[in-house]
PDB file of N, CA and C in Angstrom:
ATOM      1  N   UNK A   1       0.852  -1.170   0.000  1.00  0.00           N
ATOM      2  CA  UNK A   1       0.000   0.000   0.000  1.00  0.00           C
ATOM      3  C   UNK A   1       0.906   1.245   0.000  1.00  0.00           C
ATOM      4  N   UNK A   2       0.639   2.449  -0.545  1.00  0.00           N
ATOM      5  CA  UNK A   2       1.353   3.368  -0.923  1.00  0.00           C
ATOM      6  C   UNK A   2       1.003   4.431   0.269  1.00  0.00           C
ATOM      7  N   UNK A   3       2.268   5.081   0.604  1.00  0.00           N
ATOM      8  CA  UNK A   3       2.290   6.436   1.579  1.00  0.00           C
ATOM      9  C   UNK A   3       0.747   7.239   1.369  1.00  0.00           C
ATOM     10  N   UNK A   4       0.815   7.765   0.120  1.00  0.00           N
ATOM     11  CA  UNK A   4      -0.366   8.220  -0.195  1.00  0.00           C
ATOM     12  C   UNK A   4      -2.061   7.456  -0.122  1.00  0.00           C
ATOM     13  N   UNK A   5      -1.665   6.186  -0.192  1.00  0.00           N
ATOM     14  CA  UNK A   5      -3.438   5.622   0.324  1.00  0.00           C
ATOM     15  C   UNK A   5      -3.404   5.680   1.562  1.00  0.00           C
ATOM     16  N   UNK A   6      -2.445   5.261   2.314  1.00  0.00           N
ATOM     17  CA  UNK A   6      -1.969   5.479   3.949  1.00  0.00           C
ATOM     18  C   UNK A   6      -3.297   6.677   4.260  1.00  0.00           C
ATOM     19  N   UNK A   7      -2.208   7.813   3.280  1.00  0.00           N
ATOM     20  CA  UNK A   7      -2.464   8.903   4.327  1.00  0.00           C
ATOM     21  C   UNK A   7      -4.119   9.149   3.808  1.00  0.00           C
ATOM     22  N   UNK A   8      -4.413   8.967   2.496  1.00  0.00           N
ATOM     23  CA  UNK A   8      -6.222   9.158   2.296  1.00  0.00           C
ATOM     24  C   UNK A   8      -7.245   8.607   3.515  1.00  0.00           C
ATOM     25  N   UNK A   9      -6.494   7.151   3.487  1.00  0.00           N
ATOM     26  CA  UNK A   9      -7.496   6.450   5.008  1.00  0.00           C
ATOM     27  C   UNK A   9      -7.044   7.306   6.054  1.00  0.00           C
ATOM     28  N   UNK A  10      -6.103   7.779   6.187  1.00  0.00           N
ATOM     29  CA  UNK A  10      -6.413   8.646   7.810  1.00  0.00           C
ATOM     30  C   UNK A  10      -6.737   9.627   7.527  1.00  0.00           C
ATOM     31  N   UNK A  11      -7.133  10.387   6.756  1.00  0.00           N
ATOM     32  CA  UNK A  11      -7.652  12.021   6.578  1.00  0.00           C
ATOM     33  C   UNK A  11      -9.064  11.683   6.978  1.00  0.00           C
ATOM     34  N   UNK A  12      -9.387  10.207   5.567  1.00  0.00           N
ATOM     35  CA  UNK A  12     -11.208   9.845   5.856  1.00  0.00           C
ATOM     36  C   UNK A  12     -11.887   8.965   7.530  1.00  0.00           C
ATOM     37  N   UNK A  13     -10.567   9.007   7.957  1.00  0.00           N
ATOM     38  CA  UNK A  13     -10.923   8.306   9.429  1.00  0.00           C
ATOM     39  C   UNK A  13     -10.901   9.254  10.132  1.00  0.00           C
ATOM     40  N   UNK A  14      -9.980  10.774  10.265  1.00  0.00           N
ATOM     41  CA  UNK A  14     -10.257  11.727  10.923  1.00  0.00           C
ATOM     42  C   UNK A  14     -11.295  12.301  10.220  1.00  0.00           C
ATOM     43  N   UNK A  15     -11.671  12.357   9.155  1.00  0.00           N
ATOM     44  CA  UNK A  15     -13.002  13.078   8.866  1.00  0.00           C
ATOM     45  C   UNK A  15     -14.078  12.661  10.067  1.00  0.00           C
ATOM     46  N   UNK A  16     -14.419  11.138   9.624  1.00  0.00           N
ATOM     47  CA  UNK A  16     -15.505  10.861   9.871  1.00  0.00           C
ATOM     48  C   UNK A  16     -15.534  10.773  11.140  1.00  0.00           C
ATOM     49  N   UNK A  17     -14.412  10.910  11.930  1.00  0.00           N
ATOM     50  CA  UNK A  17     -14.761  10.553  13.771  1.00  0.00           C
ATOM     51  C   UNK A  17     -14.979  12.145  14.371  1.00  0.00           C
ATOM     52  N   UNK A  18     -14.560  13.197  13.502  1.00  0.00           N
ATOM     53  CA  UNK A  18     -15.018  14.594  13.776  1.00  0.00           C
ATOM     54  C   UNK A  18     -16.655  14.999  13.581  1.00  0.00           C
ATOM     55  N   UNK A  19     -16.866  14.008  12.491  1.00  0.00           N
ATOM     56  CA  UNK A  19     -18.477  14.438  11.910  1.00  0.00           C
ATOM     57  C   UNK A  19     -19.216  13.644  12.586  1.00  0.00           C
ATOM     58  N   UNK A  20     -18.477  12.685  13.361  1.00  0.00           N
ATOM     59  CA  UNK A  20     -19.638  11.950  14.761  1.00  0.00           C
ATOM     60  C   UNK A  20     -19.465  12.777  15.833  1.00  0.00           C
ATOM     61  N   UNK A  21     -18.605  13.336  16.389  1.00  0.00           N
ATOM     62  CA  UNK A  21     -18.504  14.414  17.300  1.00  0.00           C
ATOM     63  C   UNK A  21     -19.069  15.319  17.428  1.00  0.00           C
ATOM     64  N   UNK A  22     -19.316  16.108  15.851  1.00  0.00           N
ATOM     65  CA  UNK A  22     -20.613  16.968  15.643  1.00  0.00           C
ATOM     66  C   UNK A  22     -22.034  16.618  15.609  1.00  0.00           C
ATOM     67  N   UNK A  23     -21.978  15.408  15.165  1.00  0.00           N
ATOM     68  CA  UNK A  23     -23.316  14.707  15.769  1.00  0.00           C
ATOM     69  C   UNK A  23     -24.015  14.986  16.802  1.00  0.00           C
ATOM     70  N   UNK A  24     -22.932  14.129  17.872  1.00  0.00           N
ATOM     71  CA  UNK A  24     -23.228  14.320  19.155  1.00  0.00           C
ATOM     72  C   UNK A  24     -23.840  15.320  19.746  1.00  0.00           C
ATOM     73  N   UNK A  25     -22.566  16.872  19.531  1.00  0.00           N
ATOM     74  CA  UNK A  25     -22.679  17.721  19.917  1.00  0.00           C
ATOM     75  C   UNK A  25     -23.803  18.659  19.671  1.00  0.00           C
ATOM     76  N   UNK A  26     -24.296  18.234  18.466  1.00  0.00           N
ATOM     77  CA  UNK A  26     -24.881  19.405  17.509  1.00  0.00           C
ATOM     78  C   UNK A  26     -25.786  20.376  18.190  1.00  0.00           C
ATOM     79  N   UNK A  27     -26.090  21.316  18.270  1.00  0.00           N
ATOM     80  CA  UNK A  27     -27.003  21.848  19.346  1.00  0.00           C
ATOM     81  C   UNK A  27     -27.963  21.809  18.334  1.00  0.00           C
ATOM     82  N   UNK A  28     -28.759  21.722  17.047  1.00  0.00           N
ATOM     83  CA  UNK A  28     -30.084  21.798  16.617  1.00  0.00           C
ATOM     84  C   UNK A  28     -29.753  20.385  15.316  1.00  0.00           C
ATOM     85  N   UNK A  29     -30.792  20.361  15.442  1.00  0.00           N
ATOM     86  CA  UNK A  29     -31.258  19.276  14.661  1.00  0.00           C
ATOM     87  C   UNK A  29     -30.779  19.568  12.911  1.00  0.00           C
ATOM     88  N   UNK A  30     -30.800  20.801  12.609  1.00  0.00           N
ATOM     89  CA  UNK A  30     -30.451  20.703  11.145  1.00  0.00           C
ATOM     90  C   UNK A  30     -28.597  20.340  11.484  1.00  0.00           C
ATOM     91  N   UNK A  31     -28.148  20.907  12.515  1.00  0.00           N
ATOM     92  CA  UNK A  31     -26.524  20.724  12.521  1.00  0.00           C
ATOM     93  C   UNK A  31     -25.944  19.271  12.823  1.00  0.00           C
ATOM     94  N   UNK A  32     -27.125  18.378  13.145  1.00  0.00           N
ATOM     95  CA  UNK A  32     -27.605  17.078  13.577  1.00  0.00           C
ATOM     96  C   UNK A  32     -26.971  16.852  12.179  1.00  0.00           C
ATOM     97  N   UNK A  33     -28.470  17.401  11.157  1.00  0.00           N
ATOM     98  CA  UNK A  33     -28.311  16.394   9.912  1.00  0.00           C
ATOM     99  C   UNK A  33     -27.479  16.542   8.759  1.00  0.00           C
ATOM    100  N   UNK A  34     -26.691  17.955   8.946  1.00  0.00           N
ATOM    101  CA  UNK A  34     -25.506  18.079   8.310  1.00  0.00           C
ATOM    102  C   UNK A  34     -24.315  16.789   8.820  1.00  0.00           C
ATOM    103  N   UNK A  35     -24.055  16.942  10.152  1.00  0.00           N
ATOM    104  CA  UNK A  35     -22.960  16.123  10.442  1.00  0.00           C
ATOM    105  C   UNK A  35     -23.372  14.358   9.752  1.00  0.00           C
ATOM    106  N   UNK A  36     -24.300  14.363  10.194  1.00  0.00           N
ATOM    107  CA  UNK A  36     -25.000  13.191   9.192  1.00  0.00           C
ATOM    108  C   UNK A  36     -24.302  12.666   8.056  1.00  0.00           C
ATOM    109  N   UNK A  37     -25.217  13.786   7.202  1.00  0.00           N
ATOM    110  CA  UNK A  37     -24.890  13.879   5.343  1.00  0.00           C
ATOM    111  C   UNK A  37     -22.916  13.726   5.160  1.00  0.00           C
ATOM    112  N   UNK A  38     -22.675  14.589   6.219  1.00  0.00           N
ATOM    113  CA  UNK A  38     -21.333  14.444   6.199  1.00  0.00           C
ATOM    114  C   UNK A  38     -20.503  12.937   6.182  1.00  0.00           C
ATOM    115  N   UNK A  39     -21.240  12.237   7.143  1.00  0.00           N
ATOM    116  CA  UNK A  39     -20.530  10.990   7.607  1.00  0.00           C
ATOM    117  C   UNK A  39     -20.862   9.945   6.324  1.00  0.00           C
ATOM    118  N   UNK A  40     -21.900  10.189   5.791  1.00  0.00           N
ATOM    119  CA  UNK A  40     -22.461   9.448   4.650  1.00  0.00           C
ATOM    120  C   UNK A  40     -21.298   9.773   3.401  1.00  0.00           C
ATOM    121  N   UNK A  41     -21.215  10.956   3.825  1.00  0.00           N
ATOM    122  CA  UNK A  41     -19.980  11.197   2.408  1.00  0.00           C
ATOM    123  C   UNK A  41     -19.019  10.560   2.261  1.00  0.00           C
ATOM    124  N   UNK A  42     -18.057  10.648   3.740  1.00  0.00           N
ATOM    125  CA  UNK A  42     -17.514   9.955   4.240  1.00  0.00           C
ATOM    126  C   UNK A  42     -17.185   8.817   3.918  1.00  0.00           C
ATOM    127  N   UNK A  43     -18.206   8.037   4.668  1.00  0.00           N
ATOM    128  CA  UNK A  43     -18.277   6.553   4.303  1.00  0.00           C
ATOM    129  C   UNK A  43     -18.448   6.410   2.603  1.00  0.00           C
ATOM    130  N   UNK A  44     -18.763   6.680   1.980  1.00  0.00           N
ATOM    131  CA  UNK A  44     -19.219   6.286   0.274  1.00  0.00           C
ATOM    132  C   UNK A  44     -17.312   6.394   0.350  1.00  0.00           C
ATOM    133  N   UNK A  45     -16.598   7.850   0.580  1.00  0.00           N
ATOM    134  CA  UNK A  45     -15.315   7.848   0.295  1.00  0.00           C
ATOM    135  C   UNK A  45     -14.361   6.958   0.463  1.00  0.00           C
ATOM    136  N   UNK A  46     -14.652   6.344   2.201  1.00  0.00           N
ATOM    137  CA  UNK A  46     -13.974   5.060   2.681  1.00  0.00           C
ATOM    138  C   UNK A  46     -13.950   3.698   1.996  1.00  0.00           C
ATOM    139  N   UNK A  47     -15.304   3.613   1.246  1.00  0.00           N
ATOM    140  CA  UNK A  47     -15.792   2.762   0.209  1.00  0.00           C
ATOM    141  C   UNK A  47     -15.048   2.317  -0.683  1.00  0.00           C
ATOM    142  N   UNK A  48     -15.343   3.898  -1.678  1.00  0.00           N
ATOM    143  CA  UNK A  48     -14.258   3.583  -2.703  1.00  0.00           C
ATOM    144  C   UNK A  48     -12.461   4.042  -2.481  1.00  0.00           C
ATOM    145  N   UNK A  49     -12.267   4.403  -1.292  1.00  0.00           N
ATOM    146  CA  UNK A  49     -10.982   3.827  -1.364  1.00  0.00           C
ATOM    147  C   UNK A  49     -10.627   2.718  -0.797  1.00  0.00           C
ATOM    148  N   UNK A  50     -11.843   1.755  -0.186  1.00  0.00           N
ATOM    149  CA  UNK A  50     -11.678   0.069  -0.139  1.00  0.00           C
ATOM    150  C   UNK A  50     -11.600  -0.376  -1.475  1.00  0.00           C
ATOM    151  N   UNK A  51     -12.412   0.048  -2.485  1.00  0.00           N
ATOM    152  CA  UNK A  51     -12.302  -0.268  -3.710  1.00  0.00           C
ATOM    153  C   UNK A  51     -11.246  -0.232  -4.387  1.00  0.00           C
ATOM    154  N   UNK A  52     -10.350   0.844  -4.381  1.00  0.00           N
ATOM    155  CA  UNK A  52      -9.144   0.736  -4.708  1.00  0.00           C
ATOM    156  C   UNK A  52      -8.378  -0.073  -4.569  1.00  0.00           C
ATOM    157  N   UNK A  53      -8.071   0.026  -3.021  1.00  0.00           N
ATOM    158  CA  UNK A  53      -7.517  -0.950  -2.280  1.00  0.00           C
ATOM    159  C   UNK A  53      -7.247  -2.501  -2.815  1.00  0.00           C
ATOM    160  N   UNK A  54      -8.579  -3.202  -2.494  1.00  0.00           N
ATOM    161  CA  UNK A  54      -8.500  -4.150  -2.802  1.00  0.00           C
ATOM    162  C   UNK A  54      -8.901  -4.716  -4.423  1.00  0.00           C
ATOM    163  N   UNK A  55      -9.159  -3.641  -5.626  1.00  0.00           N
ATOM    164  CA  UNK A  55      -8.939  -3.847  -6.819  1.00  0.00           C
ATOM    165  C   UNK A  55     -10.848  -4.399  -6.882  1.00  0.00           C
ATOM    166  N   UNK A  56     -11.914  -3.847  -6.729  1.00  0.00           N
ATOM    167  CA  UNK A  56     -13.283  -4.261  -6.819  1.00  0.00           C
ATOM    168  C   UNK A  56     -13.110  -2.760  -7.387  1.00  0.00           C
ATOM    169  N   UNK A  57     -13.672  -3.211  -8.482  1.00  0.00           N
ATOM    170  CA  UNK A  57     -14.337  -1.884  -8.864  1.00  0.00           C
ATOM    171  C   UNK A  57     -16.023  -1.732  -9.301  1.00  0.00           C
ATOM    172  N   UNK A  58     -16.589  -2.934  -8.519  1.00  0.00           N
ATOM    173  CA  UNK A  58     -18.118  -2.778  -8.483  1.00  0.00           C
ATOM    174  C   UNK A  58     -18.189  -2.239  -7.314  1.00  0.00           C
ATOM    175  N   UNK A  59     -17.878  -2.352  -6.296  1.00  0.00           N
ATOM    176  CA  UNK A  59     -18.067  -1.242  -5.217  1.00  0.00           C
ATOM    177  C   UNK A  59     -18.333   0.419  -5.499  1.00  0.00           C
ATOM    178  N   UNK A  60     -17.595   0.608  -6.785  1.00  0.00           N
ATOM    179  CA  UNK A  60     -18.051   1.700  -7.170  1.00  0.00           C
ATOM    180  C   UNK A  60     -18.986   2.281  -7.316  1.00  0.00           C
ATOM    181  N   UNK A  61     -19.635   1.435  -7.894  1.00  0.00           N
ATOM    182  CA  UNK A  61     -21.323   1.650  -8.809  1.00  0.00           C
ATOM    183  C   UNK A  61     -22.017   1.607  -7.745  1.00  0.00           C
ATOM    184  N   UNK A  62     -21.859   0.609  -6.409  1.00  0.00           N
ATOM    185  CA  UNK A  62     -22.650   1.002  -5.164  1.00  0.00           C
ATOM    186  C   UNK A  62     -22.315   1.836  -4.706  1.00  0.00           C
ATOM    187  N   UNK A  63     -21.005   2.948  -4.626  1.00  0.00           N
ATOM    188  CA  UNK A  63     -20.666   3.967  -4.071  1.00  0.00           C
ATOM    189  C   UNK A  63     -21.538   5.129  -4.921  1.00  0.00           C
ATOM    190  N   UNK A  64     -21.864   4.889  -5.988  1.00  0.00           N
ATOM    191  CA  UNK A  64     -22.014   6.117  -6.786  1.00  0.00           C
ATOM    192  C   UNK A  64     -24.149   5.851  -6.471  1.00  0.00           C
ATOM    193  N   UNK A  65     -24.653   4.868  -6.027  1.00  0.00           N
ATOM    194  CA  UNK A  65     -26.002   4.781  -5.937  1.00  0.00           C
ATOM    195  C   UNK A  65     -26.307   5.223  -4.169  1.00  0.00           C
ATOM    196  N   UNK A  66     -25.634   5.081  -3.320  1.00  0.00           N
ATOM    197  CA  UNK A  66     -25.495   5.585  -1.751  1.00  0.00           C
ATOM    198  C   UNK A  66     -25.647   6.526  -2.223  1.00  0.00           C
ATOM    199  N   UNK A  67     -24.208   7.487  -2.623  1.00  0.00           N
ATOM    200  CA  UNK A  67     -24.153   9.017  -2.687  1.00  0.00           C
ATOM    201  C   UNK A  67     -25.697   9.569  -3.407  1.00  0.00           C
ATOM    202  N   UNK A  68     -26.343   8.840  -4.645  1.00  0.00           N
ATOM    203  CA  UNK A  68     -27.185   9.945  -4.530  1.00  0.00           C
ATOM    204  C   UNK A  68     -28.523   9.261  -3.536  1.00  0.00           C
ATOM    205  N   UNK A  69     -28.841   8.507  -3.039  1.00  0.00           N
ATOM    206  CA  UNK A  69     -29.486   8.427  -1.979  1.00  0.00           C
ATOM    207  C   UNK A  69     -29.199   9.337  -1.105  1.00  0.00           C
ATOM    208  N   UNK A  70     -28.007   9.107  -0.475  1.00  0.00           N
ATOM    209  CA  UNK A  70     -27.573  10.614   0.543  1.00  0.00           C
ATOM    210  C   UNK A  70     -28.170  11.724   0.638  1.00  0.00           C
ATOM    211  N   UNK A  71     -27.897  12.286  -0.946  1.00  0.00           N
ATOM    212  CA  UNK A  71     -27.848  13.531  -1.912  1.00  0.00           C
ATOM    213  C   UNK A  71     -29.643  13.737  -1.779  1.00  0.00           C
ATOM    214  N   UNK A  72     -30.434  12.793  -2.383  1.00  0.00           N
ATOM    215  CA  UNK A  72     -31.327  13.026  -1.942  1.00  0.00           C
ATOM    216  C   UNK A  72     -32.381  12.842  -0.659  1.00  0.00           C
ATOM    217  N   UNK A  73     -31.663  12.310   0.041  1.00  0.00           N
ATOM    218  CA  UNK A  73     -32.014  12.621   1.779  1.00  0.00           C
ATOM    219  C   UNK A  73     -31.687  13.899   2.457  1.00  0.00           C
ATOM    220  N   UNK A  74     -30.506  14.578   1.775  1.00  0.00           N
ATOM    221  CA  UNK A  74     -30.614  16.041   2.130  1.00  0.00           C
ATOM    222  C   UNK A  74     -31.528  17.162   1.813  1.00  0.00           C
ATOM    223  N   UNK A  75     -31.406  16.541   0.195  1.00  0.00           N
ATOM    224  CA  UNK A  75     -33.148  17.712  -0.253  1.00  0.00           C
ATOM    225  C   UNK A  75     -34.266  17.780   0.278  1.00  0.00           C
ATOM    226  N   UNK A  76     -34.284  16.453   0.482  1.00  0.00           N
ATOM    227  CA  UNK A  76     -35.637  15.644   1.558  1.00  0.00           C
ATOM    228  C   UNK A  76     -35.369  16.750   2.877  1.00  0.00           C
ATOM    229  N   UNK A  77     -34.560  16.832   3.248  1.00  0.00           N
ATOM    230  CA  UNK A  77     -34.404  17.355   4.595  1.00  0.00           C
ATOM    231  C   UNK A  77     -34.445  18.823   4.642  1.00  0.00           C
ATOM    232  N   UNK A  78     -34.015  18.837   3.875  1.00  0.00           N
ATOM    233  CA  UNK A  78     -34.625  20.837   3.421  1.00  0.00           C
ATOM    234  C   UNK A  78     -35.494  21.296   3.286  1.00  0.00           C
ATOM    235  N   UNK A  79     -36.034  20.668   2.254  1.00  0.00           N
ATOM    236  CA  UNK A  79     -37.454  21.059   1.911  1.00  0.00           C
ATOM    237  C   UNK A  79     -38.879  20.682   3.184  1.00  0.00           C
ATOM    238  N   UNK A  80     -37.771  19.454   3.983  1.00  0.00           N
ATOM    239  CA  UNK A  80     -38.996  19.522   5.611  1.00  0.00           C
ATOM    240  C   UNK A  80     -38.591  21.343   6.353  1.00  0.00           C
ATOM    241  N   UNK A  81     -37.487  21.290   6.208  1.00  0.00           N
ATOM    242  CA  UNK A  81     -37.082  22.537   7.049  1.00  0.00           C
ATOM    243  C   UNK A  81     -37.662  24.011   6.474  1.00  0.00           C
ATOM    244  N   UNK A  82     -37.591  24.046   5.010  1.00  0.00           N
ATOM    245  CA  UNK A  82     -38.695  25.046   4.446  1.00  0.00           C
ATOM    246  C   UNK A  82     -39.894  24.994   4.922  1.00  0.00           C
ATOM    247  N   UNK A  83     -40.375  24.010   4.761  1.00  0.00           N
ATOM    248  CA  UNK A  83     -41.926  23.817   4.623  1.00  0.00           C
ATOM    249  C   UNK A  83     -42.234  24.157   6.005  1.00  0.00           C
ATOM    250  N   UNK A  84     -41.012  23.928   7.205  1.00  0.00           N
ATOM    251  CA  UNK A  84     -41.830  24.196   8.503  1.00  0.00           C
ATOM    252  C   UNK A  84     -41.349  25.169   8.522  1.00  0.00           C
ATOM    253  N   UNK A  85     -40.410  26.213   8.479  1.00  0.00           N
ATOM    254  CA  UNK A  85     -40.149  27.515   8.533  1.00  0.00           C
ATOM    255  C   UNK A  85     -41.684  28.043   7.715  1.00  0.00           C
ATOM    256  N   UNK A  86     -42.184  27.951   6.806  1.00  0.00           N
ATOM    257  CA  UNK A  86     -43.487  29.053   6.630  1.00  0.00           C
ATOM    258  C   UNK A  86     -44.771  28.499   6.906  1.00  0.00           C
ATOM    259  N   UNK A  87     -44.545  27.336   7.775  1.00  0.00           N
ATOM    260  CA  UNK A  87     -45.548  27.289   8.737  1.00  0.00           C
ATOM    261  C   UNK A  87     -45.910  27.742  10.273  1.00  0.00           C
ATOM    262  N   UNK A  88     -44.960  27.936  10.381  1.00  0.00           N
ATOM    263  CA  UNK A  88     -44.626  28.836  11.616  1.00  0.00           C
ATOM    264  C   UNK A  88     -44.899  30.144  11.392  1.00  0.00           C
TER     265      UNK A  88
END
Protein backbone atom coordinates (compact mmCIF):
# COMPACT_ATOMS: atom_id res chain seq x y z
CA UNK A 1 0.00 0.00 0.00
CA UNK A 2 1.35 3.37 -0.92
CA UNK A 3 2.29 6.44 1.58
CA UNK A 4 -0.37 8.22 -0.20
CA UNK A 5 -3.44 5.62 0.32
CA UNK A 6 -1.97 5.48 3.95
CA UNK A 7 -2.46 8.90 4.33
CA UNK A 8 -6.22 9.16 2.30
CA UNK A 9 -7.50 6.45 5.01
CA UNK A 10 -6.41 8.65 7.81
CA UNK A 11 -7.65 12.02 6.58
CA UNK A 12 -11.21 9.84 5.86
CA UNK A 13 -10.92 8.31 9.43
CA UNK A 14 -10.26 11.73 10.92
CA UNK A 15 -13.00 13.08 8.87
CA UNK A 16 -15.50 10.86 9.87
CA UNK A 17 -14.76 10.55 13.77
CA UNK A 18 -15.02 14.59 13.78
CA UNK A 19 -18.48 14.44 11.91
CA UNK A 20 -19.64 11.95 14.76
CA UNK A 21 -18.50 14.41 17.30
CA UNK A 22 -20.61 16.97 15.64
CA UNK A 23 -23.32 14.71 15.77
CA UNK A 24 -23.23 14.32 19.15
CA UNK A 25 -22.68 17.72 19.92
CA UNK A 26 -24.88 19.41 17.51
CA UNK A 27 -27.00 21.85 19.35
CA UNK A 28 -30.08 21.80 16.62
CA UNK A 29 -31.26 19.28 14.66
CA UNK A 30 -30.45 20.70 11.14
CA UNK A 31 -26.52 20.72 12.52
CA UNK A 32 -27.60 17.08 13.58
CA UNK A 33 -28.31 16.39 9.91
CA UNK A 34 -25.51 18.08 8.31
CA UNK A 35 -22.96 16.12 10.44
CA UNK A 36 -25.00 13.19 9.19
CA UNK A 37 -24.89 13.88 5.34
CA UNK A 38 -21.33 14.44 6.20
CA UNK A 39 -20.53 10.99 7.61
CA UNK A 40 -22.46 9.45 4.65
CA UNK A 41 -19.98 11.20 2.41
CA UNK A 42 -17.51 9.96 4.24
CA UNK A 43 -18.28 6.55 4.30
CA UNK A 44 -19.22 6.29 0.27
CA UNK A 45 -15.31 7.85 0.30
CA UNK A 46 -13.97 5.06 2.68
CA UNK A 47 -15.79 2.76 0.21
CA UNK A 48 -14.26 3.58 -2.70
CA UNK A 49 -10.98 3.83 -1.36
CA UNK A 50 -11.68 0.07 -0.14
CA UNK A 51 -12.30 -0.27 -3.71
CA UNK A 52 -9.14 0.74 -4.71
CA UNK A 53 -7.52 -0.95 -2.28
CA UNK A 54 -8.50 -4.15 -2.80
CA UNK A 55 -8.94 -3.85 -6.82
CA UNK A 56 -13.28 -4.26 -6.82
CA UNK A 57 -14.34 -1.88 -8.86
CA UNK A 58 -18.12 -2.78 -8.48
CA UNK A 59 -18.07 -1.24 -5.22
CA UNK A 60 -18.05 1.70 -7.17
CA UNK A 61 -21.32 1.65 -8.81
CA UNK A 62 -22.65 1.00 -5.16
CA UNK A 63 -20.67 3.97 -4.07
CA UNK A 64 -22.01 6.12 -6.79
CA UNK A 65 -26.00 4.78 -5.94
CA UNK A 66 -25.50 5.58 -1.75
CA UNK A 67 -24.15 9.02 -2.69
CA UNK A 68 -27.19 9.94 -4.53
CA UNK A 69 -29.49 8.43 -1.98
CA UNK A 70 -27.57 10.61 0.54
CA UNK A 71 -27.85 13.53 -1.91
CA UNK A 72 -31.33 13.03 -1.94
CA UNK A 73 -32.01 12.62 1.78
CA UNK A 74 -30.61 16.04 2.13
CA UNK A 75 -33.15 17.71 -0.25
CA UNK A 76 -35.64 15.64 1.56
CA UNK A 77 -34.40 17.35 4.60
CA UNK A 78 -34.63 20.84 3.42
CA UNK A 79 -37.45 21.06 1.91
CA UNK A 80 -39.00 19.52 5.61
CA UNK A 81 -37.08 22.54 7.05
CA UNK A 82 -38.70 25.05 4.45
CA UNK A 83 -41.93 23.82 4.62
CA UNK A 84 -41.83 24.20 8.50
CA UNK A 85 -40.15 27.52 8.53
CA UNK A 86 -43.49 29.05 6.63
CA UNK A 87 -45.55 27.29 8.74
CA UNK A 88 -44.63 28.84 11.62
Amino acid sequence: MTPLLLFAIAVVTVAFVVAFIRLLLGPSLPDRVVAMDLMATVGSGGIALYAMVTDHGVLLDAVMVLSLIFFLGTIAFAYYLERQGEMS
